[in-house]
Protein backbone atom coordinates (compact mmCIF):
# COMPACT_ATOMS: atom_id res chain seq x y z
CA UNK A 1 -157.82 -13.94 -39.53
CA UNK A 2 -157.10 -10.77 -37.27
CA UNK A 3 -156.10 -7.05 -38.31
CA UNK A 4 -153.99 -6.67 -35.37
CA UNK A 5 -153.82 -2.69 -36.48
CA UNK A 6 -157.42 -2.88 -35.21
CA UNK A 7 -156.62 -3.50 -31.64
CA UNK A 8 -154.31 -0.64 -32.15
CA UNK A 9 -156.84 1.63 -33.80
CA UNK A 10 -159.16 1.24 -31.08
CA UNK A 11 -156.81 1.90 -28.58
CA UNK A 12 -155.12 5.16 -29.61
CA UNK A 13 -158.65 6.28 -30.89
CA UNK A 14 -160.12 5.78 -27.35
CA UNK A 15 -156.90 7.99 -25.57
CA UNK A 16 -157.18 10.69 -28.31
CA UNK A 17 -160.97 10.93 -28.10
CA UNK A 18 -160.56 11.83 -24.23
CA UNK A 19 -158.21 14.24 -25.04
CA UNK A 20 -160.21 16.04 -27.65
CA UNK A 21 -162.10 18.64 -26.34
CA UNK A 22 -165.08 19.39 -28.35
CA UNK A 23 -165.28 15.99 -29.92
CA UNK A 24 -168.65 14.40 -30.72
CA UNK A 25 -169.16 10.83 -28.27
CA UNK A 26 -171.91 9.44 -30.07
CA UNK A 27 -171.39 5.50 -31.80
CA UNK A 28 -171.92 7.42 -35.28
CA UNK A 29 -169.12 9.22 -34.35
CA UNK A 30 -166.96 6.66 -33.43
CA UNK A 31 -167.68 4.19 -35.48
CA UNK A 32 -167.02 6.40 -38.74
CA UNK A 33 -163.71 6.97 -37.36
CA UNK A 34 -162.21 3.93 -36.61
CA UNK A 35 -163.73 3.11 -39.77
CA UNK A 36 -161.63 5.75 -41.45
CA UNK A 37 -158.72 5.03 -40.03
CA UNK A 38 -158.80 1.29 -40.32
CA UNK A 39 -159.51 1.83 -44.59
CA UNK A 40 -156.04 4.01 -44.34
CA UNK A 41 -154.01 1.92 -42.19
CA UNK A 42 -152.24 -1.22 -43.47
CA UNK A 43 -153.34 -4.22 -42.27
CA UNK A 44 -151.37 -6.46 -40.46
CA UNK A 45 -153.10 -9.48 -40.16
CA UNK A 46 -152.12 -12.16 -37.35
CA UNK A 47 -152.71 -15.99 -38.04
CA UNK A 48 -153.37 -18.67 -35.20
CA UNK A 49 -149.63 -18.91 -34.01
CA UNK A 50 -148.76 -17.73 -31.30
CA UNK A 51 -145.19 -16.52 -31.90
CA UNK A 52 -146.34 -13.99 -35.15
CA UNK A 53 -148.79 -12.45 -33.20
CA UNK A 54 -146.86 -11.42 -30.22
CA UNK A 55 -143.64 -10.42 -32.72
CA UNK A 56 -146.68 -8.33 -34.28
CA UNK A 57 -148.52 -7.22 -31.67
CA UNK A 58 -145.00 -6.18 -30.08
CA UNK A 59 -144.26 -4.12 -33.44
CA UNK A 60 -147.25 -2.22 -33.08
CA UNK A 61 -146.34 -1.06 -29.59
CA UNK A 62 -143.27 0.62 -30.74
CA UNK A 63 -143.28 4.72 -30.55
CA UNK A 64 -142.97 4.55 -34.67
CA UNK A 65 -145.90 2.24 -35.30
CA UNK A 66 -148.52 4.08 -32.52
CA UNK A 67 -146.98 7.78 -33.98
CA UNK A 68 -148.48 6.64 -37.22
CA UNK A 69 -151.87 5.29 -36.25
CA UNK A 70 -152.11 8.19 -34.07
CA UNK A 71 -152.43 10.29 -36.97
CA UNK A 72 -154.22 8.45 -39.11
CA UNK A 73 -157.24 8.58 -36.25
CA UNK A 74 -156.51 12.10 -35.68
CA UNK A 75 -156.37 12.92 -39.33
CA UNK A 76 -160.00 10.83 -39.13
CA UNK A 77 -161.35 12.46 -36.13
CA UNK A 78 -160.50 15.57 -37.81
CA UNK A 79 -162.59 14.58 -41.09
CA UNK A 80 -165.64 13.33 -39.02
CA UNK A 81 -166.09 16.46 -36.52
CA UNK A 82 -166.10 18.48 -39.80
CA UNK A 83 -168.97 16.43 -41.50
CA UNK A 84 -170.27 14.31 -38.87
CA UNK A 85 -173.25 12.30 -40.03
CA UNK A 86 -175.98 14.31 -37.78
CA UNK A 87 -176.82 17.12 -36.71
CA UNK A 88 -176.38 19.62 -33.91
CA UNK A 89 -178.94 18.04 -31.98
CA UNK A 90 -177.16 14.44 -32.41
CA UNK A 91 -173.87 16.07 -30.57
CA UNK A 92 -173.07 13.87 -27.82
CA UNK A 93 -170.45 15.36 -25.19
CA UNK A 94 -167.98 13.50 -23.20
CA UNK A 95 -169.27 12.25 -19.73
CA UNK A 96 -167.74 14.66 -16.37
CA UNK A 97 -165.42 12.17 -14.70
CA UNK A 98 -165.05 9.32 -16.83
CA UNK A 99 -165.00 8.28 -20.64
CA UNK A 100 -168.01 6.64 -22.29
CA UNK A 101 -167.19 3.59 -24.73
């Protein structure tokens, strides 16, 4: 069964990431954050009909639902650039021009 807050997650963590100056790229990185967030988030899991997952993928378009995953991946981003799990020399900078995913 699908955490539909994961699509969401992903999404808003991708945006704020490009936005972030400063912020580590590497899939260390990354993954402990959506990790983070996901563990904080509620889930909102979709079954196989059709009709409850648009109603709930809908619900997590609205400005209230992406205003609160927003900070739970900023609050995470936050968290992992102050005890990322590497290094100086593991830093990895956002690509000139384009994101890297």
């Amino acid at each position: 069964m699908p955490n539909a807050i994961e699509e969401s997650v992903h999404e808003v963590f991708y945006r704020l990431r490009d936005m972030e100056a400063g912020y580590c790229h590497c899939p260390h990185c990354q993954d402990d954050v959506i990790t983070h967030a996901l563990n904080h988030a509620k889930p909102r899991y979709i079954s196989g009909a059709a009709v409850g997952a648009a109603v709930t993928r809908v619900a997590l378009t609205r400005d209230q639902a992406q205003a609160e995953v927003a900070v739970l991946v900023l609050e995470a981003m936050r968290r992992v650039q102050r005890n990322p799990r590497h290094g100086p020399e593991g830093f990895v900078a956002q690509a000139i021009g384009g994101t890297m995913r």
